[in-house]
C-alpha atoms as a PDB file:
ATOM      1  CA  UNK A   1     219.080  56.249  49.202  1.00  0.00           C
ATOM      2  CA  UNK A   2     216.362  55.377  46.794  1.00  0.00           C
ATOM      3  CA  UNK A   3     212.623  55.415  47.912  1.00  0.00           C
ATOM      4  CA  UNK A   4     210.847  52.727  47.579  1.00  0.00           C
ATOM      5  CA  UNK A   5     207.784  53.029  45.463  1.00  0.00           C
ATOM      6  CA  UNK A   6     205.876  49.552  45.693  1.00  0.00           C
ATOM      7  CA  UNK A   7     204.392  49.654  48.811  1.00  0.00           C
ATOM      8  CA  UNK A   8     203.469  52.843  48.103  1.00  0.00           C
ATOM      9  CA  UNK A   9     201.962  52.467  44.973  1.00  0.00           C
ATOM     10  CA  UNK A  10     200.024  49.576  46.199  1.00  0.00           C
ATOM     11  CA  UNK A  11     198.712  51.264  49.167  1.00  0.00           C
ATOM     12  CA  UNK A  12     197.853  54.062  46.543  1.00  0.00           C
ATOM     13  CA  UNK A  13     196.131  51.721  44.803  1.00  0.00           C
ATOM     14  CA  UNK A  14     193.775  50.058  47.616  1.00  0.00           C
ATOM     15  CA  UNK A  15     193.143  53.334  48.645  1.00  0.00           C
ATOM     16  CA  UNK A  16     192.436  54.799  45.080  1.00  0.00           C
ATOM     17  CA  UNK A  17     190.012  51.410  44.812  1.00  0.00           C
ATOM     18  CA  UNK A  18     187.977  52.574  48.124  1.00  0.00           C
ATOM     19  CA  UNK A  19     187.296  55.378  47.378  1.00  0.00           C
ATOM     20  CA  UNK A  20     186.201  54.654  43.743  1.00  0.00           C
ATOM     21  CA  UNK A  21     183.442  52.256  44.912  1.00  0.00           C
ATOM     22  CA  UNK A  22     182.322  55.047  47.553  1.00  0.00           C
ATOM     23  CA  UNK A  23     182.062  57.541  44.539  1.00  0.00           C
ATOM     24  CA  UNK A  24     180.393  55.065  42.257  1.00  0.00           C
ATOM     25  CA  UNK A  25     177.880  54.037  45.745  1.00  0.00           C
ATOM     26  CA  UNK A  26     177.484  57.676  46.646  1.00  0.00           C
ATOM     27  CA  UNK A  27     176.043  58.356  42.825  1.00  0.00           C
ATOM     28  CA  UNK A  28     173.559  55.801  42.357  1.00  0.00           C
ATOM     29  CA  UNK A  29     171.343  56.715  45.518  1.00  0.00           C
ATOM     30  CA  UNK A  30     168.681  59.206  44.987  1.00  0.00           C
ATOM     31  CA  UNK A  31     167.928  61.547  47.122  1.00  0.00           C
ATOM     32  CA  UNK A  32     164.784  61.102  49.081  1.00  0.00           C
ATOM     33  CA  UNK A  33     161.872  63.132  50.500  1.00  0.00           C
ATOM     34  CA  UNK A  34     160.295  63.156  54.459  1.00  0.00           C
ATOM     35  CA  UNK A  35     156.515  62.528  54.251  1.00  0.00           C
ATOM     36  CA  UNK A  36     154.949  63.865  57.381  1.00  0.00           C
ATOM     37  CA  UNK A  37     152.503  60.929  57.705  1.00  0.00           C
ATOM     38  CA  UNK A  38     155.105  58.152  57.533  1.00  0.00           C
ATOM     39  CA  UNK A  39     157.279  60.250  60.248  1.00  0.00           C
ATOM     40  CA  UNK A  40     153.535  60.033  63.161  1.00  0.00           C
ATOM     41  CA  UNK A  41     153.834  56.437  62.080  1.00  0.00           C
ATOM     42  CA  UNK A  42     156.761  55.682  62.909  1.00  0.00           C
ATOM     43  CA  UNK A  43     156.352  58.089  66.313  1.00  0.00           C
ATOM     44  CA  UNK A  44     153.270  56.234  67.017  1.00  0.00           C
ATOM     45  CA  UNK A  45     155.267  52.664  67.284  1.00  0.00           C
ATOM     46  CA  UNK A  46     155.435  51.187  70.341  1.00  0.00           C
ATOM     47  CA  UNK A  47     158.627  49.727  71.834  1.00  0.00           C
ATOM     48  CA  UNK A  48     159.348  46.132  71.240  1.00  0.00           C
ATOM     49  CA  UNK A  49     158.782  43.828  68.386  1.00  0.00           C
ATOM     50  CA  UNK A  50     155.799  43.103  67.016  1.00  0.00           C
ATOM     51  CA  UNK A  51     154.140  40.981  64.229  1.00  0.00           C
ATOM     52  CA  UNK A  52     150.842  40.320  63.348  1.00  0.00           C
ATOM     53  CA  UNK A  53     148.822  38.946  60.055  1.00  0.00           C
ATOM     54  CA  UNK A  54     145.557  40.523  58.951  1.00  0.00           C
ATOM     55  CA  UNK A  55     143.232  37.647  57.655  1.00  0.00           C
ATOM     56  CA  UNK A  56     141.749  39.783  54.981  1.00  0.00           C
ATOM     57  CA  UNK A  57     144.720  40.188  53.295  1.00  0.00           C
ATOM     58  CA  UNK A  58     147.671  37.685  52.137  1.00  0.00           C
ATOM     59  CA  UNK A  59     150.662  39.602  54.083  1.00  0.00           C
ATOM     60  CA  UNK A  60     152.356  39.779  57.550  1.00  0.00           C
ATOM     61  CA  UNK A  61     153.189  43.299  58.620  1.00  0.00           C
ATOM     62  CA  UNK A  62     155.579  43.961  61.494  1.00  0.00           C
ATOM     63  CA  UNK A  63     157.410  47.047  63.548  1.00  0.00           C
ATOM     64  CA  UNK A  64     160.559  47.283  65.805  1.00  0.00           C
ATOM     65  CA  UNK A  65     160.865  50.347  67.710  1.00  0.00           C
ATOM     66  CA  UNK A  66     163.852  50.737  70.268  1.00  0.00           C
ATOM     67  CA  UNK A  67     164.311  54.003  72.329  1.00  0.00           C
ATOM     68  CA  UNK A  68     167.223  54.767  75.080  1.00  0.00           C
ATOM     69  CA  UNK A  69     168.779  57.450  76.666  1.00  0.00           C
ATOM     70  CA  UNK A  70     172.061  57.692  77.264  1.00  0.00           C
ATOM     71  CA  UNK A  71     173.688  60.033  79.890  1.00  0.00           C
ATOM     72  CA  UNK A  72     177.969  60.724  80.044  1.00  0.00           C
ATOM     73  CA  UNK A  73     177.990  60.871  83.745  1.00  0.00           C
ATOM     74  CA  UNK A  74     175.201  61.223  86.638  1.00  0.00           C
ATOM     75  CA  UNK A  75     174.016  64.769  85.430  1.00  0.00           C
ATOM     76  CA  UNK A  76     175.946  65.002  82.546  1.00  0.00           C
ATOM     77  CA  UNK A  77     174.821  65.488  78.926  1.00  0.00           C
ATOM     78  CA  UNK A  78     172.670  62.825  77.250  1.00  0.00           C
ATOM     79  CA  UNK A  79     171.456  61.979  74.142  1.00  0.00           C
ATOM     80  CA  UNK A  80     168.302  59.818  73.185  1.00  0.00           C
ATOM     81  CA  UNK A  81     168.493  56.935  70.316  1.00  0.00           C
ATOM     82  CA  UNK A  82     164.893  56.423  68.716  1.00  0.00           C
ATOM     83  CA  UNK A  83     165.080  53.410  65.940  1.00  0.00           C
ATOM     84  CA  UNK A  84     161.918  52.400  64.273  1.00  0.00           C
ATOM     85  CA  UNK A  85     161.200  50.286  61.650  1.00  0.00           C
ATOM     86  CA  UNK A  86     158.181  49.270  59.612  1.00  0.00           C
ATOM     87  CA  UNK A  87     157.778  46.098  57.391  1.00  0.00           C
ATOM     88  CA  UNK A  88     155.423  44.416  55.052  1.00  0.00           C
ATOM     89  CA  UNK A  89     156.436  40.836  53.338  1.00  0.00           C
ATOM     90  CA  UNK A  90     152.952  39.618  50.872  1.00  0.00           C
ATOM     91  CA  UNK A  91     153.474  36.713  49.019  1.00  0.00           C
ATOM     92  CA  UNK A  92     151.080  35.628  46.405  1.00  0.00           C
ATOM     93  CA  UNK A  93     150.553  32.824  44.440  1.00  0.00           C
ATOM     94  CA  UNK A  94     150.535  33.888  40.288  1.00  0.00           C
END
């Protein structure tokens, strides 16, 4: 009985594809550094969504921060998710 090799080879293939692209994405990012300062600014978000526009200065900054604790259970172990982000868009006219 003969195995067939075509769907296998194309499987191969997809697969072999994937995990090219994940090689070729995994080599381009550089590897980064954690600066205390931006770490307390991001601590010192508070919850929600905010937005607001300084009128000094041609740009809207804005900040998401989302915190929740999850528990497995009534007293069982929990975790906490912390998400923060910070934003600046300026436009200027050139």
């Amino acid at each position: 009985m003969a195995l067939p090799l075509a769907p296998i080879a194309v499987m191969a293939a997809k697969y072999g594809a994937v995990a090219l692209v994940g090689y070729a994405a995994a080599r381009q990012i550089q590897p980064g550094r954690t600066d205390q300062q931006v770490e307390e600014a991001f601590d010192e978000v508070p919850e929600g969504v905010s937005a607001h526009r300084p009128r000094d200065r041609e740009q809207v900054n804005g900040a998401v921060r989302f915190r929740r604790v999850v528990r497995l259970g009534l007293n069982g172990p929990g975790f906490e998710f912390d998400a923060s982000a910070l934003g600046r868009i300026r436009l200027r006219r050139i």
